[in-house]
PDB file of N, CA and C in Angstrom:
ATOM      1  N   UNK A   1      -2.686 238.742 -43.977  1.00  0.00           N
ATOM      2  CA  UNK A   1      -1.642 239.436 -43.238  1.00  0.00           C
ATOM      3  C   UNK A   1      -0.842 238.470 -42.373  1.00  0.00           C
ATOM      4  N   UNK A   2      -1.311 236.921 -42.270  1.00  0.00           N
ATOM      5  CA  UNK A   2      -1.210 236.061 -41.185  1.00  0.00           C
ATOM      6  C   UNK A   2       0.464 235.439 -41.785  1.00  0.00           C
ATOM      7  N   UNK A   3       0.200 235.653 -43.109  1.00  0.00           N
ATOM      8  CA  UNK A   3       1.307 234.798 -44.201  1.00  0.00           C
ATOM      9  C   UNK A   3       2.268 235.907 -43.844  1.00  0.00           C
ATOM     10  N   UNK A   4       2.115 237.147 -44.136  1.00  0.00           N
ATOM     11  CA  UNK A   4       3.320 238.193 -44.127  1.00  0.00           C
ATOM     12  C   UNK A   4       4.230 237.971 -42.547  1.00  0.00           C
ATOM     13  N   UNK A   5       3.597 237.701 -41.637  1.00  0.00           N
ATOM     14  CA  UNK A   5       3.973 237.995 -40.270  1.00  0.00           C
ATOM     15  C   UNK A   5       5.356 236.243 -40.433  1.00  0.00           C
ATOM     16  N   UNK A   6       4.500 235.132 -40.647  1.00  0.00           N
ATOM     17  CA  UNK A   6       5.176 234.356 -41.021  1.00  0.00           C
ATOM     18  C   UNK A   6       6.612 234.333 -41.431  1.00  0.00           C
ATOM     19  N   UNK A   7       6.196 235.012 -42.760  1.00  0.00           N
ATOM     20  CA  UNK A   7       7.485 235.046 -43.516  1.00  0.00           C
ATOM     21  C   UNK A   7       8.626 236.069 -42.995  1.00  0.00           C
ATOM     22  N   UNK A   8       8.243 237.180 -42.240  1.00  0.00           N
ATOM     23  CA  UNK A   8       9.041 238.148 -42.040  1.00  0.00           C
ATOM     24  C   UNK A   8       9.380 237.516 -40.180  1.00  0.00           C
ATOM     25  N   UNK A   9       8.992 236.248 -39.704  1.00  0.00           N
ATOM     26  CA  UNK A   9       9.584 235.917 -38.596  1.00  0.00           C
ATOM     27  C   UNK A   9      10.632 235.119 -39.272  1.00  0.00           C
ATOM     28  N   UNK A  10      10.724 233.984 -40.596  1.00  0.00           N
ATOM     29  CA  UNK A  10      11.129 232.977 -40.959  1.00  0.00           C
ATOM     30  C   UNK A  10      12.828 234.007 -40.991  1.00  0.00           C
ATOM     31  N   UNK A  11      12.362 235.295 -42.027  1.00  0.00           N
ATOM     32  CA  UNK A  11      13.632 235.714 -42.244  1.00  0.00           C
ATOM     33  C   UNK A  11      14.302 235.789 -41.058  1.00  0.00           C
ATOM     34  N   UNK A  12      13.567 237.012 -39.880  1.00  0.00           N
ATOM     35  CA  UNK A  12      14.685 237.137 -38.787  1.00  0.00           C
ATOM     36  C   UNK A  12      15.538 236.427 -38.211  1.00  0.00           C
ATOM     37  N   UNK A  13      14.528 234.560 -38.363  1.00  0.00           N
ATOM     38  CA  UNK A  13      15.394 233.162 -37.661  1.00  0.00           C
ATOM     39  C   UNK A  13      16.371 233.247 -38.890  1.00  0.00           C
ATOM     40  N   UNK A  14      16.420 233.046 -40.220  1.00  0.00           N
ATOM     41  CA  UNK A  14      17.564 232.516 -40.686  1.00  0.00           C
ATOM     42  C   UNK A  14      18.480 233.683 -40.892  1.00  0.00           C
ATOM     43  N   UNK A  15      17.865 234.906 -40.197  1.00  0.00           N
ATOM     44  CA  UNK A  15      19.628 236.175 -40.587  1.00  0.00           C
ATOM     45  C   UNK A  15      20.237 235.271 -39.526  1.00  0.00           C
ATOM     46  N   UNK A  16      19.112 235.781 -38.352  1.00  0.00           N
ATOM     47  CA  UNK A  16      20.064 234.977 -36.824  1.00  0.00           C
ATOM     48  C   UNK A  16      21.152 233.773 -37.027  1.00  0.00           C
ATOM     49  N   UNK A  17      20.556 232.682 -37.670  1.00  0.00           N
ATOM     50  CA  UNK A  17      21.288 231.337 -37.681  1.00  0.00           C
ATOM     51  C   UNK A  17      22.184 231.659 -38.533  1.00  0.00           C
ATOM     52  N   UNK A  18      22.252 232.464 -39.561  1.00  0.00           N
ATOM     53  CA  UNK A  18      22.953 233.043 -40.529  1.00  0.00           C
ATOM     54  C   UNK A  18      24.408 233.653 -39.844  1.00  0.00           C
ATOM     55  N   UNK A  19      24.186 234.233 -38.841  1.00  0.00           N
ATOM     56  CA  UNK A  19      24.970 235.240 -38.034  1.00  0.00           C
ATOM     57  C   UNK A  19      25.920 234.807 -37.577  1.00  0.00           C
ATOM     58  N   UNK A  20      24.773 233.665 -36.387  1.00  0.00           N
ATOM     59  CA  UNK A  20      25.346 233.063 -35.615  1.00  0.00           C
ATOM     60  C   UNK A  20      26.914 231.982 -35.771  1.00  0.00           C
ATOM     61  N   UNK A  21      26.583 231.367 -37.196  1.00  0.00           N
ATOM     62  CA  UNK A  21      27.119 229.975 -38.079  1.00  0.00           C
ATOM     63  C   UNK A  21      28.374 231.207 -38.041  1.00  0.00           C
ATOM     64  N   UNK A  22      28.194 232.091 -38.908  1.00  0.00           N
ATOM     65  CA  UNK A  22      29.159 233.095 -39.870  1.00  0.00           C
ATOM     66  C   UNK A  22      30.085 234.086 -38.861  1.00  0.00           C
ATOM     67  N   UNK A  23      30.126 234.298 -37.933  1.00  0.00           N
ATOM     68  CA  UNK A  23      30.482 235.488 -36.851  1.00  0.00           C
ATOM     69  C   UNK A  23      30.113 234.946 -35.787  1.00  0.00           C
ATOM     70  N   UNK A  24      30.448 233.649 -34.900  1.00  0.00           N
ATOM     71  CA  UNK A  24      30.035 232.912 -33.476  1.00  0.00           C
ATOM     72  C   UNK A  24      30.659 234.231 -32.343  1.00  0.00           C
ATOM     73  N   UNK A  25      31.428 234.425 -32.378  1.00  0.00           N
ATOM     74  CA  UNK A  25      32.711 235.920 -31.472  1.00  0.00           C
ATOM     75  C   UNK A  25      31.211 237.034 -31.072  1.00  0.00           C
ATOM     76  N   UNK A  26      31.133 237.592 -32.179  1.00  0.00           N
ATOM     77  CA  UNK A  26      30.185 238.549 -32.233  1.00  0.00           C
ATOM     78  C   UNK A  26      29.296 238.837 -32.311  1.00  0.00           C
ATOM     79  N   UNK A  27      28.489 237.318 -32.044  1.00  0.00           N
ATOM     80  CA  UNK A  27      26.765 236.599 -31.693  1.00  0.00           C
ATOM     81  C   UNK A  27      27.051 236.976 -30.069  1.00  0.00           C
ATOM     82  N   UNK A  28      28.142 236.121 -29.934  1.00  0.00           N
ATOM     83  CA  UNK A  28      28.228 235.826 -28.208  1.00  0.00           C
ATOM     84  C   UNK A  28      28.115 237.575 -27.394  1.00  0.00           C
ATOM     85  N   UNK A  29      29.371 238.302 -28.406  1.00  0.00           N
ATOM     86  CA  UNK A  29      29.103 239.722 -28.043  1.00  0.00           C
ATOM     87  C   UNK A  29      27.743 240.360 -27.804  1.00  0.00           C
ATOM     88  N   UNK A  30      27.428 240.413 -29.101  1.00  0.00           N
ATOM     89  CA  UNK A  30      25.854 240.622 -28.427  1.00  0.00           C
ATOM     90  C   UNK A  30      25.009 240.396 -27.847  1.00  0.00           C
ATOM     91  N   UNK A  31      24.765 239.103 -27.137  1.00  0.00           N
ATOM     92  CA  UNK A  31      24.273 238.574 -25.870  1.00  0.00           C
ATOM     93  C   UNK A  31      24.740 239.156 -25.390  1.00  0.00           C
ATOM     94  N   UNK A  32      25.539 239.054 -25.233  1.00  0.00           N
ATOM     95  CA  UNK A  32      26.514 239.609 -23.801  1.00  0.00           C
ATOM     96  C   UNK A  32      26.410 240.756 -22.807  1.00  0.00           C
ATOM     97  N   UNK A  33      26.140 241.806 -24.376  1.00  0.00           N
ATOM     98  CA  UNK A  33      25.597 243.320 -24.541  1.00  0.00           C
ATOM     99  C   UNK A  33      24.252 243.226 -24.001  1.00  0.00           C
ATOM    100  N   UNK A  34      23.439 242.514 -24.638  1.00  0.00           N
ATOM    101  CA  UNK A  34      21.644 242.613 -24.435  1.00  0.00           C
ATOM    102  C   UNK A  34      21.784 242.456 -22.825  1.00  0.00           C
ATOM    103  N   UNK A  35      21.926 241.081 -22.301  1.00  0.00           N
ATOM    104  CA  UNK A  35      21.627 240.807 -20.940  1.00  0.00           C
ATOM    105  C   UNK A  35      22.384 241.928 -20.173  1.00  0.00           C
ATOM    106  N   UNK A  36      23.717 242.230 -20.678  1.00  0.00           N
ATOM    107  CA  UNK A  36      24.132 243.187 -20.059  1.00  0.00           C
ATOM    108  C   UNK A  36      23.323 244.358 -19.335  1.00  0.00           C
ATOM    109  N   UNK A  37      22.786 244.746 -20.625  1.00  0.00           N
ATOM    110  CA  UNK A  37      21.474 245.776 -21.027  1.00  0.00           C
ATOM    111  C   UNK A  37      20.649 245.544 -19.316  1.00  0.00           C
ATOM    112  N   UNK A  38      19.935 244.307 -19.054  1.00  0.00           N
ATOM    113  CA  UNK A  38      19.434 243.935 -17.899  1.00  0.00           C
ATOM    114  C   UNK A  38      19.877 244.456 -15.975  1.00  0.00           C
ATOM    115  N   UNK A  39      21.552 243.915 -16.431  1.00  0.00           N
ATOM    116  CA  UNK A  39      22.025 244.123 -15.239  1.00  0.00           C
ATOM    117  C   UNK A  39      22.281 245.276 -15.087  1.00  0.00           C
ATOM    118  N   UNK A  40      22.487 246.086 -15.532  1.00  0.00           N
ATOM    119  CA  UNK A  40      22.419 247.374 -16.025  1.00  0.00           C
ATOM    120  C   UNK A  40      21.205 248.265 -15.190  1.00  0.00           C
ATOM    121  N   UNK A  41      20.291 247.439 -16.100  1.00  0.00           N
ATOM    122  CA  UNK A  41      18.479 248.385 -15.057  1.00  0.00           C
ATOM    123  C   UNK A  41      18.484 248.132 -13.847  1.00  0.00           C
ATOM    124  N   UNK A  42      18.874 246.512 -13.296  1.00  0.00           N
ATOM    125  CA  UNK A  42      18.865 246.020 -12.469  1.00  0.00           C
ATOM    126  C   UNK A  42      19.486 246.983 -11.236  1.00  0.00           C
ATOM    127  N   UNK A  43      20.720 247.254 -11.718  1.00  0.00           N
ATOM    128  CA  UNK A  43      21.496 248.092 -10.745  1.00  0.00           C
ATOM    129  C   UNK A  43      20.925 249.177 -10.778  1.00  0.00           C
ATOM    130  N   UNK A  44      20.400 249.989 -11.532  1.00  0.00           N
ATOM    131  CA  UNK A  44      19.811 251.262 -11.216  1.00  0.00           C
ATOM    132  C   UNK A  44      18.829 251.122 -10.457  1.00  0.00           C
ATOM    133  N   UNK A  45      17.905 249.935 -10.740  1.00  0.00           N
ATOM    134  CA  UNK A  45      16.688 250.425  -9.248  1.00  0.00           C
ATOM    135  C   UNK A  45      17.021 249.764  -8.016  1.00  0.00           C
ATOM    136  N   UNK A  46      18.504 248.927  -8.183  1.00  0.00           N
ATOM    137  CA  UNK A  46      18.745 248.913  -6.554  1.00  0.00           C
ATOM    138  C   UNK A  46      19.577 250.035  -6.082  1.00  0.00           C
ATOM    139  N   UNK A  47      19.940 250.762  -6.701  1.00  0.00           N
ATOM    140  CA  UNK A  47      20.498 252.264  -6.616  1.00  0.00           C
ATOM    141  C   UNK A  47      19.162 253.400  -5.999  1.00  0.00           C
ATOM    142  N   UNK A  48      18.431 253.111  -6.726  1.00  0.00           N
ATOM    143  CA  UNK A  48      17.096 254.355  -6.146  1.00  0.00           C
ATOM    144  C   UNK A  48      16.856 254.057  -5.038  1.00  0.00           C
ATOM    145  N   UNK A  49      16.614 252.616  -4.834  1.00  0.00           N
ATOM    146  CA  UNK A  49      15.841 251.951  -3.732  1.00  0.00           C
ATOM    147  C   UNK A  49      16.449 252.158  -2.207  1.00  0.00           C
ATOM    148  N   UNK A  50      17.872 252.325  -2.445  1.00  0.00           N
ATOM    149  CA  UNK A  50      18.859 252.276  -1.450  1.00  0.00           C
ATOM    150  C   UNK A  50      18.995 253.793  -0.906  1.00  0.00           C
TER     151      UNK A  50
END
């Protein structure tokens, strides 16, 4: 099962690098989005807290 986990991380790195090379605009977007995602929670529990 050790081989499967392997191979199915190998793919996710080369869609990524795949992505990244092919669509740089809309890699960056999605960072952008994810961490976003962060500041996001962030502000809500300094919202409760307050």
């Amino acid at each position: 099962m050790s081989w499967l986990k392997k191979i199915a991380m190998i793919l996710v790195v080369a869609f990524a690098l795949y992505y990244l090379f092919t669509r740089p605009e809309d890699a960056a977007a999605a960072v952008r989005s994810f961490f976003g995602a962060f500041t996001s929670i962030g502000t809500f529990f300094d919202e409760l807290a307050s």
